[in-house]
N, C-alpha and C. Protein backbone atom coordinates (compact mmCIF):
# COMPACT_ATOMS: atom_id res chain seq x y z
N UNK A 1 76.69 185.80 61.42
CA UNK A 1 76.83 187.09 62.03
C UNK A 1 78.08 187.79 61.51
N UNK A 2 78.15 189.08 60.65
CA UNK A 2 78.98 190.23 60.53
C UNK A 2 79.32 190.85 61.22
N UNK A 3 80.48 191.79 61.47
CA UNK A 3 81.13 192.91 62.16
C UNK A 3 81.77 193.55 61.35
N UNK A 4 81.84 194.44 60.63
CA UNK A 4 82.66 195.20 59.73
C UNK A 4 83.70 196.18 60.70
N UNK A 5 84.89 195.83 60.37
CA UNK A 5 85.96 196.75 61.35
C UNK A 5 87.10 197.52 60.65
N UNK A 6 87.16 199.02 60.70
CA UNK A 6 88.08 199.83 59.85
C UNK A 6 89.37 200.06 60.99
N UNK A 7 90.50 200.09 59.96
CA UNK A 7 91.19 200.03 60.54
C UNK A 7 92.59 201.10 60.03
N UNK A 8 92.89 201.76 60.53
CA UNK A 8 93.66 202.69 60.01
C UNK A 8 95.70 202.44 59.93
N UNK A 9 95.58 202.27 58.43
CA UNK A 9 96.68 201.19 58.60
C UNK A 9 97.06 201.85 56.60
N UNK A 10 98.27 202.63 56.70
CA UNK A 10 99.01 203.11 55.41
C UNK A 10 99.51 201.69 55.03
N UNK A 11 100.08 201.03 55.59
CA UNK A 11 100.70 199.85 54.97
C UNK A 11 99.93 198.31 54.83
N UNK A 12 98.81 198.61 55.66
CA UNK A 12 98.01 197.46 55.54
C UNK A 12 98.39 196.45 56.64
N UNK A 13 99.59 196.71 57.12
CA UNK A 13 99.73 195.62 58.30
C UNK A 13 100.14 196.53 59.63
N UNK A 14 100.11 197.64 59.61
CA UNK A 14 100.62 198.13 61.00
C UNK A 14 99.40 198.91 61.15
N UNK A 15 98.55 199.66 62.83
CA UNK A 15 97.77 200.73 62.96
C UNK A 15 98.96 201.66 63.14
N UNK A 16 99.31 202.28 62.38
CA UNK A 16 99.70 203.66 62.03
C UNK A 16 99.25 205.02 61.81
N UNK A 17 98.25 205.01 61.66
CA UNK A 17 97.90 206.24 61.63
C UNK A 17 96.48 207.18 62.58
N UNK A 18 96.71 208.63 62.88
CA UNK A 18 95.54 209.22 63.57
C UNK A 18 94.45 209.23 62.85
N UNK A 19 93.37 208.72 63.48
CA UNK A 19 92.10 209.44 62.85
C UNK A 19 91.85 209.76 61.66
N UNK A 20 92.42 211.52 61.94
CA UNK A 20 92.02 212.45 61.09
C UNK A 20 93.24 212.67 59.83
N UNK A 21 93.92 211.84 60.21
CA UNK A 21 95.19 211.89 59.34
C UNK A 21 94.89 210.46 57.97
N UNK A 22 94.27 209.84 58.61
CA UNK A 22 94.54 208.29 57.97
C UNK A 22 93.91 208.63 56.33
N UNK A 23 94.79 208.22 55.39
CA UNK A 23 94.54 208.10 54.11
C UNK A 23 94.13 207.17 53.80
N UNK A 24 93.95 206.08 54.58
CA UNK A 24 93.24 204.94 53.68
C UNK A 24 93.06 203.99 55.11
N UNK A 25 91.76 203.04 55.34
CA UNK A 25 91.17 202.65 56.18
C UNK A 25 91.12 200.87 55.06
N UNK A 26 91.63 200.23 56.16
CA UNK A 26 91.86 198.59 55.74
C UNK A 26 90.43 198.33 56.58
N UNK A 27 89.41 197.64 55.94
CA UNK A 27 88.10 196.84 55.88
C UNK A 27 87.89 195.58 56.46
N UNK A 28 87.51 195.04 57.57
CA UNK A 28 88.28 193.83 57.82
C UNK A 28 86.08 193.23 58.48
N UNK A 29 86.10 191.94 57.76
CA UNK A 29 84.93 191.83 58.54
C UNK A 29 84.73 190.26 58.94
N UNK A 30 84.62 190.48 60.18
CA UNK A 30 84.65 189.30 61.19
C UNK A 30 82.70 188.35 61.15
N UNK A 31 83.25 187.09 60.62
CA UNK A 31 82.11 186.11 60.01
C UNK A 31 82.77 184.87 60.18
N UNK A 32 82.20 183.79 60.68
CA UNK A 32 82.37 182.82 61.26
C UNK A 32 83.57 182.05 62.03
N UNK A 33 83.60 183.43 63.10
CA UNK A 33 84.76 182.99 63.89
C UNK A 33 85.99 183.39 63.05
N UNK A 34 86.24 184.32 62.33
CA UNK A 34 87.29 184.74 61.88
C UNK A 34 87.61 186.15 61.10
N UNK A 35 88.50 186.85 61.06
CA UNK A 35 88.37 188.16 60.44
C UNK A 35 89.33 187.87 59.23
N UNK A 36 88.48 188.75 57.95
CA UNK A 36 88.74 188.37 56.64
C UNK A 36 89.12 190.13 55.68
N UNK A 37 89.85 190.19 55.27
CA UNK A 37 90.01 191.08 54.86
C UNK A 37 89.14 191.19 53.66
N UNK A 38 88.31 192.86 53.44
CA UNK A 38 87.46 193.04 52.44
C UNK A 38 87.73 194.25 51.43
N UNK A 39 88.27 194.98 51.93
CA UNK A 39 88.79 195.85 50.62
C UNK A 39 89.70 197.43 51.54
N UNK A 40 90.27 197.83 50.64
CA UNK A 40 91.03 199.42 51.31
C UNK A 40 90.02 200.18 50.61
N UNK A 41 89.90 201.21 51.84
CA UNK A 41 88.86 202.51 51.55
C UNK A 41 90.49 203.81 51.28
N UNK A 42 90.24 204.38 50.35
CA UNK A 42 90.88 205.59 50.27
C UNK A 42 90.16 206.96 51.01
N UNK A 43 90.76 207.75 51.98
CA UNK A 43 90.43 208.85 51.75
C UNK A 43 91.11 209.95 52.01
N UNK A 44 90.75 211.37 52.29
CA UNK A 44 91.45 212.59 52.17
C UNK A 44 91.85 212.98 53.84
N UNK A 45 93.20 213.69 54.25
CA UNK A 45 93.42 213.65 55.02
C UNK A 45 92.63 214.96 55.75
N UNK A 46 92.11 214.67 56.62
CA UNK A 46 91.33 215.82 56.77
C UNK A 46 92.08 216.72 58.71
N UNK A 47 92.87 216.35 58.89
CA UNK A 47 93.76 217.06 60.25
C UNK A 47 95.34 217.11 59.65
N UNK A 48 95.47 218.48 60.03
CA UNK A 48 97.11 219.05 59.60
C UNK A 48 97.43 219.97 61.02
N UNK A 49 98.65 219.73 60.90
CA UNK A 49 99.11 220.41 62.01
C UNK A 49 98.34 221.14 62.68
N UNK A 50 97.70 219.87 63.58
CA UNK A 50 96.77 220.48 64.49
C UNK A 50 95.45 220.68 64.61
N UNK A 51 95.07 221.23 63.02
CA UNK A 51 94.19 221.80 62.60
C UNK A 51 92.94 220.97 62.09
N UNK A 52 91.57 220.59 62.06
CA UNK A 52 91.25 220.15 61.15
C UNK A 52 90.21 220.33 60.09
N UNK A 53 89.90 219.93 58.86
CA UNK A 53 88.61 220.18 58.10
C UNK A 53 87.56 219.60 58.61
N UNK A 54 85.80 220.49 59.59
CA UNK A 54 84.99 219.17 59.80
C UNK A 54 84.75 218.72 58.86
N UNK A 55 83.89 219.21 57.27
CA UNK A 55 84.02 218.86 56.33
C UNK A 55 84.44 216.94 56.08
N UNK A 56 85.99 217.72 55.84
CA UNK A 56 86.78 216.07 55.16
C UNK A 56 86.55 215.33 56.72
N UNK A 57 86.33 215.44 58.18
CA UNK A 57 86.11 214.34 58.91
C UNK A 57 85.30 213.89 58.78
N UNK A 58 84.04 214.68 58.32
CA UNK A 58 82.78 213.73 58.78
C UNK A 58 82.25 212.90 57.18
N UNK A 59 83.51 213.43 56.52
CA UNK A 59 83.64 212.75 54.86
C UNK A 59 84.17 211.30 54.88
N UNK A 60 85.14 211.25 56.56
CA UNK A 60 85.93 210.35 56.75
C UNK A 60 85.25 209.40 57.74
N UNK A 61 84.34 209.70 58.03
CA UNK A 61 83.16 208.92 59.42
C UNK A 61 82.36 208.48 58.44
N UNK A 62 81.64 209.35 57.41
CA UNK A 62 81.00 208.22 55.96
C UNK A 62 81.38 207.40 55.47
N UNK A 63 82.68 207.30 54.85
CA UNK A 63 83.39 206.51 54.09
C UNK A 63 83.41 205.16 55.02
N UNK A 64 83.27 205.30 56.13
CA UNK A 64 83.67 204.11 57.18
C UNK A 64 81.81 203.37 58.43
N UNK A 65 81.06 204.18 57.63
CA UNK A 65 79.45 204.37 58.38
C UNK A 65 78.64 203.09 58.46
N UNK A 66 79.50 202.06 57.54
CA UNK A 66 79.12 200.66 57.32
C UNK A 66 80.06 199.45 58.48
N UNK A 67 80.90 200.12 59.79
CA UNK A 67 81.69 199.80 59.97
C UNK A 67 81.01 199.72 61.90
N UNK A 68 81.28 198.52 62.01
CA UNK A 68 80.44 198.75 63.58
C UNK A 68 81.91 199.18 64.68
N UNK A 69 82.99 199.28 64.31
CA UNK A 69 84.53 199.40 65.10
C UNK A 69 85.13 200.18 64.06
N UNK A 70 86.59 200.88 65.07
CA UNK A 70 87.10 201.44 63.64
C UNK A 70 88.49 201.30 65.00
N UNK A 71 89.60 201.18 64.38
CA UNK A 71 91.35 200.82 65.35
C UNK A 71 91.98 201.82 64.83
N UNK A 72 92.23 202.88 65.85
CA UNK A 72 93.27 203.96 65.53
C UNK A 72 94.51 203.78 66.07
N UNK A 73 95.68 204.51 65.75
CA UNK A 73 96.57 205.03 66.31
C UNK A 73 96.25 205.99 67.78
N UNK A 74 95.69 207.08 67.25
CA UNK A 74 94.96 207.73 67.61
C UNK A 74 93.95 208.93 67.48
N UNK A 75 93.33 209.77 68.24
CA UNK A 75 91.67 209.83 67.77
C UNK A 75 91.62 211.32 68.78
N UNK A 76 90.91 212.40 67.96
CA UNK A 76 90.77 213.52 68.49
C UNK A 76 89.15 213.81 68.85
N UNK A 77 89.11 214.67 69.91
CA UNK A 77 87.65 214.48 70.36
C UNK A 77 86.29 215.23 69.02
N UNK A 78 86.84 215.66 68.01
CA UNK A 78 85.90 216.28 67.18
C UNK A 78 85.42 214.55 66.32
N UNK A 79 86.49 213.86 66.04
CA UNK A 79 86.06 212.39 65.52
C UNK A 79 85.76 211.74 66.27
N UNK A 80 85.84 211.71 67.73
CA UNK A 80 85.20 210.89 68.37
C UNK A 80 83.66 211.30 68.52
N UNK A 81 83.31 212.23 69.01
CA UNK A 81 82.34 212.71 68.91
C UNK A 81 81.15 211.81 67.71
N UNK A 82 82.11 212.71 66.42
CA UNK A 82 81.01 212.23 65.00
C UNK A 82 81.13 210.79 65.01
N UNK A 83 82.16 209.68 65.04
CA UNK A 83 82.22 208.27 65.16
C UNK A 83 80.58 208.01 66.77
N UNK A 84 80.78 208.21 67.74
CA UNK A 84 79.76 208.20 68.24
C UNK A 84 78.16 208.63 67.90
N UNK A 85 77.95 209.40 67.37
CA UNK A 85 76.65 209.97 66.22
C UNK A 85 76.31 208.92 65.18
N UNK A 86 77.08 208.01 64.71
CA UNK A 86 77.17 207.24 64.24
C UNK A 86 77.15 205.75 64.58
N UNK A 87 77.06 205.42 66.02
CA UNK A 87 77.37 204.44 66.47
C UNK A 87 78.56 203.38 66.12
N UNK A 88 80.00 204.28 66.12
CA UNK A 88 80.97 203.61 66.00
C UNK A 88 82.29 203.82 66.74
N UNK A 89 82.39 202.45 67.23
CA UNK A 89 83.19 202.39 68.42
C UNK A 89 84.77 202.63 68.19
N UNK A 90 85.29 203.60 68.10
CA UNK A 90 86.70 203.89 68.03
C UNK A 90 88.11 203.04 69.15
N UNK A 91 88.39 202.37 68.54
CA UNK A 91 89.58 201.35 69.72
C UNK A 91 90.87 201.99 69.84
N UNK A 92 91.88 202.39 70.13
CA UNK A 92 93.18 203.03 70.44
C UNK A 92 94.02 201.71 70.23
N UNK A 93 95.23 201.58 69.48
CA UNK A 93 96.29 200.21 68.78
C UNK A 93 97.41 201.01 68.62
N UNK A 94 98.50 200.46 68.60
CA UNK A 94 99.44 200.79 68.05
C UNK A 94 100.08 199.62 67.69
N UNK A 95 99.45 198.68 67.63
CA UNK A 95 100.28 196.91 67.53
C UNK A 95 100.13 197.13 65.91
N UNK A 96 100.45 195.72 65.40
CA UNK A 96 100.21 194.91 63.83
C UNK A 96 98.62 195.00 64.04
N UNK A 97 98.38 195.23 62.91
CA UNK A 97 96.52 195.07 62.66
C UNK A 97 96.50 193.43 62.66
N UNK A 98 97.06 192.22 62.81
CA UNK A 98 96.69 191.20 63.43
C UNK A 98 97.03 191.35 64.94
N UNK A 99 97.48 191.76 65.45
CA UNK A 99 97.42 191.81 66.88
C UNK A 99 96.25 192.60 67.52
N UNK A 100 96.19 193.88 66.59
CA UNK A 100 95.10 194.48 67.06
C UNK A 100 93.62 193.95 66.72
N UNK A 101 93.68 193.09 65.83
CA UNK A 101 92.19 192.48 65.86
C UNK A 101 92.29 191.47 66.82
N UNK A 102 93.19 190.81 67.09
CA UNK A 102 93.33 189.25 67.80
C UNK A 102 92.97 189.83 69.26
N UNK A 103 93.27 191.59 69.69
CA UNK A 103 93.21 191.95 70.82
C UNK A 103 91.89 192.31 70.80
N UNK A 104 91.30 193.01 70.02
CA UNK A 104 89.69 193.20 69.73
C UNK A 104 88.62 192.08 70.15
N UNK A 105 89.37 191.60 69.33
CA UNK A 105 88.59 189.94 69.66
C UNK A 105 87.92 189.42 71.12
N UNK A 106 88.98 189.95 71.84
CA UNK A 106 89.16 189.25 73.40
C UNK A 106 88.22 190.60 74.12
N UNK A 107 88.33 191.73 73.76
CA UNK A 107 87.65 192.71 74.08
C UNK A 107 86.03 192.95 74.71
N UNK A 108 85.70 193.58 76.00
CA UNK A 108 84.94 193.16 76.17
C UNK A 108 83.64 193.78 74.85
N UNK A 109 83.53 195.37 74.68
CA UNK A 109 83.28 195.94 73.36
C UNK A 109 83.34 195.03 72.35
N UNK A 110 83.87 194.57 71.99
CA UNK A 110 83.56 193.65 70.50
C UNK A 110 82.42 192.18 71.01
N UNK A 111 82.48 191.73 72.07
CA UNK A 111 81.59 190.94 72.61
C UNK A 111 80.28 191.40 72.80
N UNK A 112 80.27 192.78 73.23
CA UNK A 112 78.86 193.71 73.22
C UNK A 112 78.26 193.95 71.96
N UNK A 113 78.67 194.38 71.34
CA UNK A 113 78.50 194.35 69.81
C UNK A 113 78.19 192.96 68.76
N UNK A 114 79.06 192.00 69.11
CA UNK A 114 78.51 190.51 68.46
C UNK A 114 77.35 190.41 68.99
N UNK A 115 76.94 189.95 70.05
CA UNK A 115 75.86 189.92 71.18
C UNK A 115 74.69 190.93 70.63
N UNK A 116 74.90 192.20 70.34
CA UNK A 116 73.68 192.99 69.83
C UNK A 116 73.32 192.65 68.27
N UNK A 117 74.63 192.19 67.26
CA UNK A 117 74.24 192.18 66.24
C UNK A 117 73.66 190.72 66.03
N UNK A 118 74.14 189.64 66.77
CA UNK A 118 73.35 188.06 66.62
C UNK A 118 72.13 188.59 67.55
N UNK A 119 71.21 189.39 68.21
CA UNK A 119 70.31 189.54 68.61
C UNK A 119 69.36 190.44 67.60
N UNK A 120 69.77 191.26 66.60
CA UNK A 120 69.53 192.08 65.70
C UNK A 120 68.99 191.14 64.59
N UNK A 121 69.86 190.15 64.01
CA UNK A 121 69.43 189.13 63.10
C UNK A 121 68.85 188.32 63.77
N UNK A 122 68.23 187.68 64.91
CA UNK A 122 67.40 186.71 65.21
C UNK A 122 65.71 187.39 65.24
């Protein structure tokens, strides 16, 4: 059983960044009892002061559409929205992206989701 989880993280080890801000989304996918890092997604920042492109968001909800979770900093209701259209569960972090998965983990949401996807493959 897979879980693919994006995670919005400039440095690769902290959730740092909003949403609509995040330039690059760390790939992380959880398979046999453990989360494994799978590759950095680049993309364009699509919210500026305030403001944002729907455009570059919902450019930024594709790039990540393979992803059953995604760990923000934080998250504005135009991406939450499209992340929901999509069936993807947006988490709120501000820890180390190992803390924030280790907290995911325990989550009742990530248990709902294992549970649907080992019922999906059987």
């Amino acid at each position: 059983m897979k879980i693919k989880i994006a995670v919005t993280s400039n440095d690769g080890k902290q959730v740092d960044c909003h949403f609509g801000r995040a330039k690059r989304f760390s790939i992380y996918e959880f398979a046999a009892e453990e989360f494994h890092f799978v590759e950095a997604r680049e993309t364009r920042p699509a919210c500026h002061e305030g403001e944002h492109d729907d455009g570059l968001l919902l450019d930024k909800v594709n790039a990540i559409s393979d992803c059953q979770i995604v760990i923000v900093q934080s998250i504005g209701p135009g991406a939450l929205d499209l992340l929901h259209s999509k069936s993807i569960h947006p988490v709120a972090s501000e820890q180390s992206v190992t803390e924030a998965l280790d907290k995911l983990r325990q989550s009742l949401i990530f248990r709902r989701i294992l549970t649907r996807s080992s019922a999906a493959a059987q």
